[in-house]
N, C-alpha and C. Protein backbone atom coordinates (compact mmCIF):
# COMPACT_ATOMS: atom_id res chain seq x y z
N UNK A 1 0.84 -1.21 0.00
CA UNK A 1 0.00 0.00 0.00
C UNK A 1 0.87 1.25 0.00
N UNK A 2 0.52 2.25 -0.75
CA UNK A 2 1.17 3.25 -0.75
C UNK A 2 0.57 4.38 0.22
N UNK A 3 1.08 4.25 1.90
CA UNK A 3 0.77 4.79 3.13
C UNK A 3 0.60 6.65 2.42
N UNK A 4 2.13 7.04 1.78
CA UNK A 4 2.11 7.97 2.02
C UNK A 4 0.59 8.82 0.87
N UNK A 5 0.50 8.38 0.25
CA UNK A 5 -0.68 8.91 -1.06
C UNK A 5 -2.02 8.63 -0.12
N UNK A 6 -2.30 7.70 1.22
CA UNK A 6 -3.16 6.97 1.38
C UNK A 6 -3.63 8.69 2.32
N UNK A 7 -2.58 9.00 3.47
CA UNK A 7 -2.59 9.28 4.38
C UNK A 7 -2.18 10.93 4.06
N UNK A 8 -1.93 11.44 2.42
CA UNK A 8 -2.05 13.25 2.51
C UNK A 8 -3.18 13.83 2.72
N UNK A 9 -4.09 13.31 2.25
CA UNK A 9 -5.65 14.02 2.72
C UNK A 9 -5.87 14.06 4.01
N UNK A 10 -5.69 13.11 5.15
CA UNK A 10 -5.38 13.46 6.57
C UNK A 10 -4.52 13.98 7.42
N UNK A 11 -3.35 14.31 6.71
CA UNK A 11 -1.89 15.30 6.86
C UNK A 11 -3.01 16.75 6.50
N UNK A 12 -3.83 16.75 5.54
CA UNK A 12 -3.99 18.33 4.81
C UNK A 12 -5.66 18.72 5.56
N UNK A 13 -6.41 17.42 6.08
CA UNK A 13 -7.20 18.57 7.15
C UNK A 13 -6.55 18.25 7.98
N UNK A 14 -5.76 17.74 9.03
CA UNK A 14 -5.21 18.01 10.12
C UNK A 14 -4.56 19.78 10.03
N UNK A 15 -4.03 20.14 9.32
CA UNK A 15 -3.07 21.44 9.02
C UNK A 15 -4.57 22.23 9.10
N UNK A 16 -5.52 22.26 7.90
CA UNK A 16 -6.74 23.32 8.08
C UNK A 16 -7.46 23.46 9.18
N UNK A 17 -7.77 21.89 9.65
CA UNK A 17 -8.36 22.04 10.84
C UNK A 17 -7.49 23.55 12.02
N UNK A 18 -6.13 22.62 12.01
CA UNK A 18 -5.93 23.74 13.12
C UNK A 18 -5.46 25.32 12.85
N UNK A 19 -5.39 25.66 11.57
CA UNK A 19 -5.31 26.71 11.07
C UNK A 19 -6.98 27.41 11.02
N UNK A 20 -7.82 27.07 11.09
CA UNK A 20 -9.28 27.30 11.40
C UNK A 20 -9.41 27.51 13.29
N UNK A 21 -9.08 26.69 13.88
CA UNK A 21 -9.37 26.69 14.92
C UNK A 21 -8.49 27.68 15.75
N UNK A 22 -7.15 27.48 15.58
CA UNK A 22 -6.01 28.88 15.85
C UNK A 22 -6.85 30.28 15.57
N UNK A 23 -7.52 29.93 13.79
CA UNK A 23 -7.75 31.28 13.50
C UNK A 23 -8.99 31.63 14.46
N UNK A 24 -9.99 31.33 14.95
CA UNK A 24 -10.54 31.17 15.99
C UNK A 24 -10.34 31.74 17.16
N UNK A 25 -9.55 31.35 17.87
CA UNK A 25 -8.74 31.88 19.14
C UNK A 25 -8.30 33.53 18.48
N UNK A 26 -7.58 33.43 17.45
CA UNK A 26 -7.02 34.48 16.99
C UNK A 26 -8.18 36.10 17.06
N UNK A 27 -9.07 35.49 16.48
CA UNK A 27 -10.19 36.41 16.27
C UNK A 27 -10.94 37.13 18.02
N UNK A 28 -10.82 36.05 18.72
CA UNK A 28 -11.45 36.51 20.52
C UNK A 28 -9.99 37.41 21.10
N UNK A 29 -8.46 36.94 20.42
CA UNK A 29 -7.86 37.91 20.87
C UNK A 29 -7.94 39.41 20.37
N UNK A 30 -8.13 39.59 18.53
CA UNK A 30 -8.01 40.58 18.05
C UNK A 30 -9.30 41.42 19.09
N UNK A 31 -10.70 40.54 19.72
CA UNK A 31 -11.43 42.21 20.27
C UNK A 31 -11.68 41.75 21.49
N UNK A 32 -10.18 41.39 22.30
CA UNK A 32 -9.97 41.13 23.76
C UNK A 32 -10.90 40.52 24.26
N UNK A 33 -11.23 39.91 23.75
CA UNK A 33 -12.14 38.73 24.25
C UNK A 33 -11.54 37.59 24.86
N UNK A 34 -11.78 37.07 26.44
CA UNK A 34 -11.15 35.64 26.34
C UNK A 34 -11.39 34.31 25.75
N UNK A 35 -10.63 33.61 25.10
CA UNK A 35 -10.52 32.71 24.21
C UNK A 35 -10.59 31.90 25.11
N UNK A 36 -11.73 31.23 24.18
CA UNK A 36 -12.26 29.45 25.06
C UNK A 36 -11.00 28.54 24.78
N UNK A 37 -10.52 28.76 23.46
CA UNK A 37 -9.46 28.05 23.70
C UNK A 37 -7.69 28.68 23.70
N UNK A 38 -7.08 27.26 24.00
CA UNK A 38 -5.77 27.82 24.95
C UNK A 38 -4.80 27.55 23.64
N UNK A 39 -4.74 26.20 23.53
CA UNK A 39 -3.74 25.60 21.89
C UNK A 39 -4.37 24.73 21.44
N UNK A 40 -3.89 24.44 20.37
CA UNK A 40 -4.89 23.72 19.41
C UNK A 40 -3.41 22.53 18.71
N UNK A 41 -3.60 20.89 19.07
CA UNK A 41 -2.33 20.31 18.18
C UNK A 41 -2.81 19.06 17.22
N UNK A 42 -2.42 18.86 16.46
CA UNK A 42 -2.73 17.90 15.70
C UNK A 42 -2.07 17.00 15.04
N UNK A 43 -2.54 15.57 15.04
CA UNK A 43 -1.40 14.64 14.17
C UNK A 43 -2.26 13.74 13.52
N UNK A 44 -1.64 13.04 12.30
CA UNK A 44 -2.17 11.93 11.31
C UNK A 44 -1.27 10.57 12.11
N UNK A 45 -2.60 9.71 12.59
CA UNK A 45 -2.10 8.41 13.04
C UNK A 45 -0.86 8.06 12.96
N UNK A 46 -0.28 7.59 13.23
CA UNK A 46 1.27 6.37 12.40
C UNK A 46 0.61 5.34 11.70
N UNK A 47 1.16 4.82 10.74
CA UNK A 47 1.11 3.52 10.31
C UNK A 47 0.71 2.24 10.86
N UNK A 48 1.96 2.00 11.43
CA UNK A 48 1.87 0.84 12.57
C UNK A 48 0.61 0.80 13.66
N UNK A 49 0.37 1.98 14.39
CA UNK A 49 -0.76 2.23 14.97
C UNK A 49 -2.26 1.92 13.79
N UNK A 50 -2.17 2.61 12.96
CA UNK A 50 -3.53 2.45 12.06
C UNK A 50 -3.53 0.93 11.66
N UNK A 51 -2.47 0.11 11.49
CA UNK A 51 -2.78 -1.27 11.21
C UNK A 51 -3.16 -2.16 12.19
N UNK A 52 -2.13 -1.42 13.91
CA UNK A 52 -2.75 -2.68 14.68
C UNK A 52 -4.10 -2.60 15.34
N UNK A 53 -4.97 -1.02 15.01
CA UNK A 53 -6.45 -1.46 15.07
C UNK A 53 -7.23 -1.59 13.93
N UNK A 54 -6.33 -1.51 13.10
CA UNK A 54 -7.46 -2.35 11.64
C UNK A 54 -7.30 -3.74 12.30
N UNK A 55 -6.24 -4.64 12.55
CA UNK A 55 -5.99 -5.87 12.81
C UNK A 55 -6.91 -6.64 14.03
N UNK A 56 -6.69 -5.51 15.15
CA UNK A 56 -7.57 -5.66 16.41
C UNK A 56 -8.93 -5.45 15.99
N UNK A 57 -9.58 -4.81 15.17
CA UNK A 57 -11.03 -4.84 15.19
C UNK A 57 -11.51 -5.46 13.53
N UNK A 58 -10.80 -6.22 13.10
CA UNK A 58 -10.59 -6.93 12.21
C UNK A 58 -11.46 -6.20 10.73
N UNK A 59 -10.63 -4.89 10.43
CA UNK A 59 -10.87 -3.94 9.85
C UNK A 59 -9.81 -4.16 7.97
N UNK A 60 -11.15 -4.87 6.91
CA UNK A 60 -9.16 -4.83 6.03
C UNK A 60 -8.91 -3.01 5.98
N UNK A 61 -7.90 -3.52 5.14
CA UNK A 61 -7.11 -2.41 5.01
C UNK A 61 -7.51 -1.09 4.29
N UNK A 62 -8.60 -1.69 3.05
CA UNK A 62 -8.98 -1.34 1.99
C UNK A 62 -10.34 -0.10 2.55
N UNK A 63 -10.78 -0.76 3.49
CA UNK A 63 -12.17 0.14 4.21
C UNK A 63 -11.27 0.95 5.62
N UNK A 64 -10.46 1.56 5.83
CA UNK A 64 -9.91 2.44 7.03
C UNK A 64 -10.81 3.27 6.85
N UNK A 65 -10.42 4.08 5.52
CA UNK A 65 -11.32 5.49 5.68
C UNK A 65 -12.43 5.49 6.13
N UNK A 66 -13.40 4.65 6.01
CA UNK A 66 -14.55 4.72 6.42
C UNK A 66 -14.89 4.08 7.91
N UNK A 67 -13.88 2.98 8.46
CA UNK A 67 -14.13 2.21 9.80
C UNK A 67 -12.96 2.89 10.98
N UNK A 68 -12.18 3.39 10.52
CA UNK A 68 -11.13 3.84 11.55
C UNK A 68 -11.58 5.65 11.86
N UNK A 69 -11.94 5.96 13.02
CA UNK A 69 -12.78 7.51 12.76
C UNK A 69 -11.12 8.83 13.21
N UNK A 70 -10.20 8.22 13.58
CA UNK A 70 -9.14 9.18 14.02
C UNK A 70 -7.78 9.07 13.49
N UNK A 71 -7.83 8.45 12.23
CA UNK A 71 -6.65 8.76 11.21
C UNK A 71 -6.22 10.01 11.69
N UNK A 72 -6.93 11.18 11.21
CA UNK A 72 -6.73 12.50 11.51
C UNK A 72 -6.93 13.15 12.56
N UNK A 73 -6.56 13.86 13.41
CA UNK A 73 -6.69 13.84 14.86
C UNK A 73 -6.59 15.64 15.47
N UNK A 74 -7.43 15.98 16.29
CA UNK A 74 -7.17 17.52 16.36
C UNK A 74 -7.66 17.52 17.98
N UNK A 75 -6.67 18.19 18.75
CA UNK A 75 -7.28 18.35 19.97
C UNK A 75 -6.85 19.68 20.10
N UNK A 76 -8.24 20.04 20.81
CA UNK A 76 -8.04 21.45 21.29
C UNK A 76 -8.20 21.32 22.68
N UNK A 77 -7.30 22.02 23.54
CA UNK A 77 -7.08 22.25 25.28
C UNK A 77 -7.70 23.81 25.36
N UNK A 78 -8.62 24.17 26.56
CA UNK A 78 -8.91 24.89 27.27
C UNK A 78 -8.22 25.17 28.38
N UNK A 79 -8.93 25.84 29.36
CA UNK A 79 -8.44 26.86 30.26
C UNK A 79 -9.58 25.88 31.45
N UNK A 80 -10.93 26.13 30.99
CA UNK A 80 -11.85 25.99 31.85
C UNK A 80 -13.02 25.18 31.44
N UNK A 81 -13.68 24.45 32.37
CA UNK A 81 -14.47 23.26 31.79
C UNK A 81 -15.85 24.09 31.22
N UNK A 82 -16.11 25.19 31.20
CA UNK A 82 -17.48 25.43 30.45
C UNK A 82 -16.38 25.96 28.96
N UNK A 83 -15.41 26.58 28.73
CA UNK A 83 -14.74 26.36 27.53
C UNK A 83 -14.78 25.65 26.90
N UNK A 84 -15.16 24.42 26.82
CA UNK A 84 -15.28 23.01 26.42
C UNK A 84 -16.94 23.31 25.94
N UNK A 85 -17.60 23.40 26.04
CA UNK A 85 -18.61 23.13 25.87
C UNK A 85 -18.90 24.80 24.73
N UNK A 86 -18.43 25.77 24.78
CA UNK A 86 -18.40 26.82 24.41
C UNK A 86 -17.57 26.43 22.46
N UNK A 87 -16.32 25.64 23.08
CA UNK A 87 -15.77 25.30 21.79
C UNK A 87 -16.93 24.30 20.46
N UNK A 88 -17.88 23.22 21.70
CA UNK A 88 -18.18 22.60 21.11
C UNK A 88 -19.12 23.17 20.06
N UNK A 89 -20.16 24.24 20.60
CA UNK A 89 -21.11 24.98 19.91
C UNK A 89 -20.17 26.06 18.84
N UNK A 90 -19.16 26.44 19.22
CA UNK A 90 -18.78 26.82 17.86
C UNK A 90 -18.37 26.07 16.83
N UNK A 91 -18.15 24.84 17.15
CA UNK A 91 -17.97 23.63 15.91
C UNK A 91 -18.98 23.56 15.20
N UNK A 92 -20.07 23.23 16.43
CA UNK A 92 -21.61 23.07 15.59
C UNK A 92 -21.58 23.76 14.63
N UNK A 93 -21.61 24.84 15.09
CA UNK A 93 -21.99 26.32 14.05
C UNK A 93 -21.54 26.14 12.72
N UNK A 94 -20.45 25.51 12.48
CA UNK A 94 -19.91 25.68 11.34
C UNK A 94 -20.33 25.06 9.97
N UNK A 95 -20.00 25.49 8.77
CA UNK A 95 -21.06 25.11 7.84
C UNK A 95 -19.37 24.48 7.20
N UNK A 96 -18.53 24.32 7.43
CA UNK A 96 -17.57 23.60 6.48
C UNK A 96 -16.52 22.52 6.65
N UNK A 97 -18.27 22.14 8.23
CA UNK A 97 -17.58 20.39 8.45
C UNK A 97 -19.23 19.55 8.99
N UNK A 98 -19.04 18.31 8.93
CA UNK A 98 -20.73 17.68 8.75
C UNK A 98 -20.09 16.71 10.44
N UNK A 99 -20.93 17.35 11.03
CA UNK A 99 -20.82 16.18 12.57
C UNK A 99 -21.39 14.70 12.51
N UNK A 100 -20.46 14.10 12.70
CA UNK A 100 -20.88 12.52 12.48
C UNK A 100 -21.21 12.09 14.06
N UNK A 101 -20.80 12.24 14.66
CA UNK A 101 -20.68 11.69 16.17
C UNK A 101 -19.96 12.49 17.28
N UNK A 102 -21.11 12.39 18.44
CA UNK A 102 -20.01 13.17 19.75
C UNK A 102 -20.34 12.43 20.69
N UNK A 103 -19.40 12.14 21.94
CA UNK A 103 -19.60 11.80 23.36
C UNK A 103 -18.79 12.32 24.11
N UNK A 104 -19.39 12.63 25.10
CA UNK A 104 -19.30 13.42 26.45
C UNK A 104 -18.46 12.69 27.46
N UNK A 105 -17.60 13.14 27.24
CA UNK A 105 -16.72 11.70 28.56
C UNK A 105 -16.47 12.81 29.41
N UNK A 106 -17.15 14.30 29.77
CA UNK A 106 -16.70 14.35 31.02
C UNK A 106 -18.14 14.65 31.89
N UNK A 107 -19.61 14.33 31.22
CA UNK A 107 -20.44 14.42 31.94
C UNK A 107 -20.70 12.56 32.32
N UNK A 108 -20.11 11.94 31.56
CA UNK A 108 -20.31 10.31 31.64
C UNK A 108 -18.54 10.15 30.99
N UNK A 109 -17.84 10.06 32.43
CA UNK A 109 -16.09 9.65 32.37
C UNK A 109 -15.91 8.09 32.17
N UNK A 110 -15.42 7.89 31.77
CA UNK A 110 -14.70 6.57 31.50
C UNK A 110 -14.47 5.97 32.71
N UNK A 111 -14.37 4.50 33.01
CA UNK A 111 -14.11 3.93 33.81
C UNK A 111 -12.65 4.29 34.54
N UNK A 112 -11.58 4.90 33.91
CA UNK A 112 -10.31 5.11 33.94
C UNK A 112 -9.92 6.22 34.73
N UNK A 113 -10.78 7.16 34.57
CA UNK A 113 -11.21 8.01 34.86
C UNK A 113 -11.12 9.57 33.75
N UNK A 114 -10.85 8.77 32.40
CA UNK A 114 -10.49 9.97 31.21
C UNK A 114 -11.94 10.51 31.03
N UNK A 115 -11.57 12.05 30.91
CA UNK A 115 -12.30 12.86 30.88
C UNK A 115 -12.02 13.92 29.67
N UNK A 116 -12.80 13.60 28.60
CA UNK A 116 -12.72 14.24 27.41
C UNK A 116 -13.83 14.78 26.18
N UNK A 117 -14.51 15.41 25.56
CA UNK A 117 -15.23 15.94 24.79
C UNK A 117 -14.76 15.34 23.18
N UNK A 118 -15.56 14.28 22.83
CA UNK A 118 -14.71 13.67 21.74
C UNK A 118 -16.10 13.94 20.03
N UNK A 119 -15.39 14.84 19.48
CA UNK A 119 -16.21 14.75 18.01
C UNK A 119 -15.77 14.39 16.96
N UNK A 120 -16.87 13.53 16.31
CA UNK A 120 -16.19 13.04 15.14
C UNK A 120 -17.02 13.78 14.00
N UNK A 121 -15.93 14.11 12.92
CA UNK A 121 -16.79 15.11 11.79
C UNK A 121 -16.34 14.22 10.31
N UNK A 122 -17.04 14.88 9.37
CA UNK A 122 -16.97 14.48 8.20
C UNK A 122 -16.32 15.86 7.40
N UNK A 123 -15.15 15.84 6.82
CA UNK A 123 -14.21 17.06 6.25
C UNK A 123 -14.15 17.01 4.79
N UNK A 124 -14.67 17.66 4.17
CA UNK A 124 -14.04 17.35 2.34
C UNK A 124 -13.05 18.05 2.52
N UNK A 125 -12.55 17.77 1.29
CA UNK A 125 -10.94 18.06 1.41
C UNK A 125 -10.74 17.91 -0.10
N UNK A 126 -10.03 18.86 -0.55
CA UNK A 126 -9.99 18.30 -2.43
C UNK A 126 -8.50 17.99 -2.31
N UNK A 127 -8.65 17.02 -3.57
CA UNK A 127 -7.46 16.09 -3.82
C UNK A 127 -7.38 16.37 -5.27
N UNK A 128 -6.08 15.59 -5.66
CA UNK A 128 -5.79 15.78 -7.21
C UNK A 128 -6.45 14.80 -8.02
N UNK A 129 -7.57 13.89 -7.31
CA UNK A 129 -8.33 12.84 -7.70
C UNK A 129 -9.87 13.80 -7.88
N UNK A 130 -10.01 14.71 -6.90
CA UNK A 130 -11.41 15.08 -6.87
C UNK A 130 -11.72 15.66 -5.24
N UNK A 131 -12.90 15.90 -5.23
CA UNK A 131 -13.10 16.14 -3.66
C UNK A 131 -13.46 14.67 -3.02
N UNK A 132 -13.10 14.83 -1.70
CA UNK A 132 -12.97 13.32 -0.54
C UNK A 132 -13.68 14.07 0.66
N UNK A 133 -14.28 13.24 1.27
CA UNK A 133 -14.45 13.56 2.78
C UNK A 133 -13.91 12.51 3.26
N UNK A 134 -13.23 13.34 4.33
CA UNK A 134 -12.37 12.20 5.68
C UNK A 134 -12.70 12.68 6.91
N UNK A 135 -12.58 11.51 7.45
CA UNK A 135 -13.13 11.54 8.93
C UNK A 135 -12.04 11.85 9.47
N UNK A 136 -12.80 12.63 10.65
CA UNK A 136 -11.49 13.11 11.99
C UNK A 136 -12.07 12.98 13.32
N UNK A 137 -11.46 13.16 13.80
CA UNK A 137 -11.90 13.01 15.16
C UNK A 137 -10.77 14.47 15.90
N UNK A 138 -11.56 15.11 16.82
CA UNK A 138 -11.41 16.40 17.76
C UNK A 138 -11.85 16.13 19.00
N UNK A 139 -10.96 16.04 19.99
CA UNK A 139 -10.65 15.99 21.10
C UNK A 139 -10.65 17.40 22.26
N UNK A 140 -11.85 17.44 22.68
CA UNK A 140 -12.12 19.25 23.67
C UNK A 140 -11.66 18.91 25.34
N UNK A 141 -10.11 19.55 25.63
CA UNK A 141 -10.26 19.05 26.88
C UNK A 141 -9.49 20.56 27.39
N UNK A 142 -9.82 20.48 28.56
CA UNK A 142 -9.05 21.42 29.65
C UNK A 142 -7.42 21.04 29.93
N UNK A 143 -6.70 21.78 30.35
CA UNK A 143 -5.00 21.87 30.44
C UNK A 143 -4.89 20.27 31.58
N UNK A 144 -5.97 20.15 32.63
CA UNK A 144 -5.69 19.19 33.37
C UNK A 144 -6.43 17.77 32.73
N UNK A 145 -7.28 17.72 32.40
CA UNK A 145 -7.39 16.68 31.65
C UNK A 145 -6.52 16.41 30.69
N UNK A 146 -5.87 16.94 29.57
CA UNK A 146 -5.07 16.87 28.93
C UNK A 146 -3.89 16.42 29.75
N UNK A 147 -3.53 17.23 30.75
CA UNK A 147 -2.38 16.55 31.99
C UNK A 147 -2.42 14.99 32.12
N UNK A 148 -3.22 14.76 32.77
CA UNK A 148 -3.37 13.16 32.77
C UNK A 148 -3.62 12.33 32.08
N UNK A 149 -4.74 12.76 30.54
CA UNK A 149 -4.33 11.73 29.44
C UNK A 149 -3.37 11.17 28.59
N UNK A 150 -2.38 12.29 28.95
CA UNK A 150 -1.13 12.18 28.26
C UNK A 150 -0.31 10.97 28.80
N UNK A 151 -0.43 11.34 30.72
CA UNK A 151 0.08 10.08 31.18
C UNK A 151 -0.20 8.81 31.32
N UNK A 152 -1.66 9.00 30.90
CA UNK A 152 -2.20 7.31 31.45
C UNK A 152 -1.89 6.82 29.48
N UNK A 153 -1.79 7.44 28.36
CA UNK A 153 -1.25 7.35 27.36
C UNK A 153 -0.44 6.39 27.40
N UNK A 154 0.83 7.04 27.82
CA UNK A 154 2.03 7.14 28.07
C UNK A 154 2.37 5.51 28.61
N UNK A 155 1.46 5.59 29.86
CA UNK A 155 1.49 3.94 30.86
C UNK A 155 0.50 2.69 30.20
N UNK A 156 -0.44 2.93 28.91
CA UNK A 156 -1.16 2.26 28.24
C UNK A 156 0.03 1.80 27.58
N UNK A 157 1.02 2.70 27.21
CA UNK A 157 1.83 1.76 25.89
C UNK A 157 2.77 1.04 26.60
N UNK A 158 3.21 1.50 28.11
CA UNK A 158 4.31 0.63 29.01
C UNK A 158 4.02 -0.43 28.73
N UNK A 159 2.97 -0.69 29.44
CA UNK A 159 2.11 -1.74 29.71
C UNK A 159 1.46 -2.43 29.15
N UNK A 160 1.39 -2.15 27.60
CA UNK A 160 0.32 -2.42 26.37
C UNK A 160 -1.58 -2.82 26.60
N UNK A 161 -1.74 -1.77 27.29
CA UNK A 161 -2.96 -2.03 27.58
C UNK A 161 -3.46 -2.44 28.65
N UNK A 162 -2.20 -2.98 30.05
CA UNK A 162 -2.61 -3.87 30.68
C UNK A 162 -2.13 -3.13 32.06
N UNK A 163 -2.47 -2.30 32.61
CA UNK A 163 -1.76 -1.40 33.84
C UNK A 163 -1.66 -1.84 34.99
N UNK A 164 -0.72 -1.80 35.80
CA UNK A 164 -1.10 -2.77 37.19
C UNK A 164 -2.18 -2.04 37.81
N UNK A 165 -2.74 -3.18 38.56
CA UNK A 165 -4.20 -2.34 39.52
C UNK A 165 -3.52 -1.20 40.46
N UNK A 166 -2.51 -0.98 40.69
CA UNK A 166 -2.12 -0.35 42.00
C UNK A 166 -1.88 1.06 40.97
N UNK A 167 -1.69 0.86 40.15
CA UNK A 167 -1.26 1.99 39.54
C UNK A 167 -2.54 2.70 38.63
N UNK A 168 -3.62 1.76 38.27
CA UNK A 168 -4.46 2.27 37.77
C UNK A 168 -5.73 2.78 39.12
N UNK A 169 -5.53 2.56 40.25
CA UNK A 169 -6.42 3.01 41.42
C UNK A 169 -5.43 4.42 41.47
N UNK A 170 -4.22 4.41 41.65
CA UNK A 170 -3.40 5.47 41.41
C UNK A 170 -4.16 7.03 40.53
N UNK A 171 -3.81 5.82 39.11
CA UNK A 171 -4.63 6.73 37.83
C UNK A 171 -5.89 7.71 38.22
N UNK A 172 -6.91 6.96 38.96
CA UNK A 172 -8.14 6.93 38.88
C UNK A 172 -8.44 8.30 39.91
N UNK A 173 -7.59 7.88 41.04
CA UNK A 173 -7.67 9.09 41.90
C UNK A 173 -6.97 10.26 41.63
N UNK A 174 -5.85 10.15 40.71
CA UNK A 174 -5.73 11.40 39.76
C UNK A 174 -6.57 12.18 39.05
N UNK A 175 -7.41 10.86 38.30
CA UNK A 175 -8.34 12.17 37.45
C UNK A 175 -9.36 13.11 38.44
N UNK A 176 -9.63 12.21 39.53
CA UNK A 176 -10.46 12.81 39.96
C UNK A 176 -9.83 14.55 40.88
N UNK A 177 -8.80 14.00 41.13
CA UNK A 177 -7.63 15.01 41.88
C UNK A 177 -7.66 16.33 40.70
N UNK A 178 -7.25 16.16 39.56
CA UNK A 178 -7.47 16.43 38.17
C UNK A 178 -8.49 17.48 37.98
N UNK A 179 -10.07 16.37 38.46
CA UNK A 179 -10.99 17.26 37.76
C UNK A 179 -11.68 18.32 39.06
N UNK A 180 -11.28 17.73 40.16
CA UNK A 180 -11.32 18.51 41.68
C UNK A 180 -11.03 19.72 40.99
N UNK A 181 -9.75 20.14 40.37
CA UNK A 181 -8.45 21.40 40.16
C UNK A 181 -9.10 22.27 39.18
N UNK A 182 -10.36 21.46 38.28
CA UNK A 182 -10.76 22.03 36.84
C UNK A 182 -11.99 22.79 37.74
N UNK A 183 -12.93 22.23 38.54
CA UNK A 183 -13.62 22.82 39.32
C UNK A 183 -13.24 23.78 40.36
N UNK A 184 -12.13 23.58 40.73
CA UNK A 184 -12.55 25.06 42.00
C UNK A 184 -11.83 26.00 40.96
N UNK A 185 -10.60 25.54 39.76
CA UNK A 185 -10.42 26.83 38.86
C UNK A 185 -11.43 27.92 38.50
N UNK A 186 -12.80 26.91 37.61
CA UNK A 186 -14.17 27.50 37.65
C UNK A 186 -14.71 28.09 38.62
N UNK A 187 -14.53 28.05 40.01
CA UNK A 187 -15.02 29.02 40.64
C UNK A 187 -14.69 30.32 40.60
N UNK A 188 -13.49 30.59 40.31
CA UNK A 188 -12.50 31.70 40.00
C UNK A 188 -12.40 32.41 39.16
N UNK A 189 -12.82 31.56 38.30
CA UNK A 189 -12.53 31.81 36.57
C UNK A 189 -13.01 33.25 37.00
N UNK A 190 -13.66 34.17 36.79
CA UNK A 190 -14.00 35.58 36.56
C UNK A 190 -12.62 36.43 37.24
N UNK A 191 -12.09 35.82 38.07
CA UNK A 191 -10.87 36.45 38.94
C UNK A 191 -10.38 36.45 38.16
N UNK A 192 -9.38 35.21 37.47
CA UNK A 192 -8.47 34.69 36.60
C UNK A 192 -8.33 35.81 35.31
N UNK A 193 -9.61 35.44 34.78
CA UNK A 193 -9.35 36.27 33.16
C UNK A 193 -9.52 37.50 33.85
N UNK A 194 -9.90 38.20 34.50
CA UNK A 194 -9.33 39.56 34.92
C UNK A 194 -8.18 39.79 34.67
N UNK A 195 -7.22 39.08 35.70
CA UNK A 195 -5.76 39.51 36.00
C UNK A 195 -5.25 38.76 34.68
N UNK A 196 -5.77 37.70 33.89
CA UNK A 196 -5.36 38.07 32.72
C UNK A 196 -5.30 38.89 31.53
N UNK A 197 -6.68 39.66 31.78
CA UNK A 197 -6.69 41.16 30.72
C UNK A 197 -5.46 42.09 31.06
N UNK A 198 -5.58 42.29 32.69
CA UNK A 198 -4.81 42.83 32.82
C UNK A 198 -3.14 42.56 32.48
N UNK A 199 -2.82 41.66 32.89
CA UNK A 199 -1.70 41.42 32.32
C UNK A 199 -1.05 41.60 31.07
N UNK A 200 -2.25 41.27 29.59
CA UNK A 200 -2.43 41.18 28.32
C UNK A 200 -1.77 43.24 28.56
N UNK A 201 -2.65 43.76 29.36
CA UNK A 201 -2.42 45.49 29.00
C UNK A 201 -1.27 45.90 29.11
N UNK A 202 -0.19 45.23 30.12
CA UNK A 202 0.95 45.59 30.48
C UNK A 202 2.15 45.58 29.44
């Protein structure tokens, strides 16, 4: 298979996506507005990864585009947990992506205790074949959720899936430690972006 021809259309909305969504943020700074969101990063699967869950969910090769939903991948991090929900309605809004699917993993968290805002969209994208839509998947989380998914990430691949219990009771009381930190932030929040305007003036 020729990966790299397979996988430019998900290299080229990954780049728009976050050049849309940057431009976004960009626009709440130009009229001092605080921005729901903080950074915006994005990557196209690996290889090896995209085959061993075609393999694991016994996916051929030939149907990815249509059975694998996060080839293309975009997460945007917040500040504050109603930011999240603020980002999501400006996705809605938009007329130059088609929402295929969303779930709420931080009003219904994962057993793990991951806590994340996960949408999956439908993107055309023109190619030198014609126009394509590809699926992506966008990831809405706060700086501390993002904190800890990175690590329990991180200990999924130690471990390949298989974490010791001591360490995943560990995990668990993190997120919650985690999402404790995202809530009393929110109480504040009006303090916060104050002394951040202010700061912005200095």
């Amino acid at each position: 298979m020729n990966w790299e021809a397979i996988l430019a259309p998900y290299s080229q909305v990954v780049k728009e996506l976050k050049v849309k969504l940057k431009g976004m943020r960009a626009q709440f700074e130009y009229e001092s507005k605080h921005s729901p969101i903080e950074f915006v990063v994005g990557r196209v699967k690996p290889v090896p990864s995209i085959i061993e869950k075609a393999e694991k969910k016994a996916i051929p090769l030939d149907e990815i585009d249509q059975e694998i939903q996060d080839i293309a991948g975009v997460r945007v991090v917040c500040q504050f947990v109603d930011d999240i929900y603020t980002v999501v309605e400006m996705i809605r809004s938009r007329n130059d992506l088609t929402i295929v699917e969303e779930k709420d993993y931080i009003a219904r968290k994962k057993i793990s205790g991951y806590r994340s805002y996960h949408m999956i969209i439908e993107y055309p994208v023109e190619t030198i074949s014609g126009m394509k839509i590809i699926l992506a998947e966008i990831q809405i989380r706060t700086l501390a959720m993002n904190f800890w998914a990175i690590n329990e990430h991180s200990l999924n691949y130690k471990y390949d899936g298989a974490i010791p219990e001591e360490i995943k009771n560990r995990l668990q009381r993190a997120a919650e430690a985690a999402f404790k930190l995202d809530e009393e932030m929110s109480k504040i929040k009006s303090e916060v972006r104050e002394a951040q305007r202010v700061f912005r003036r200095i």
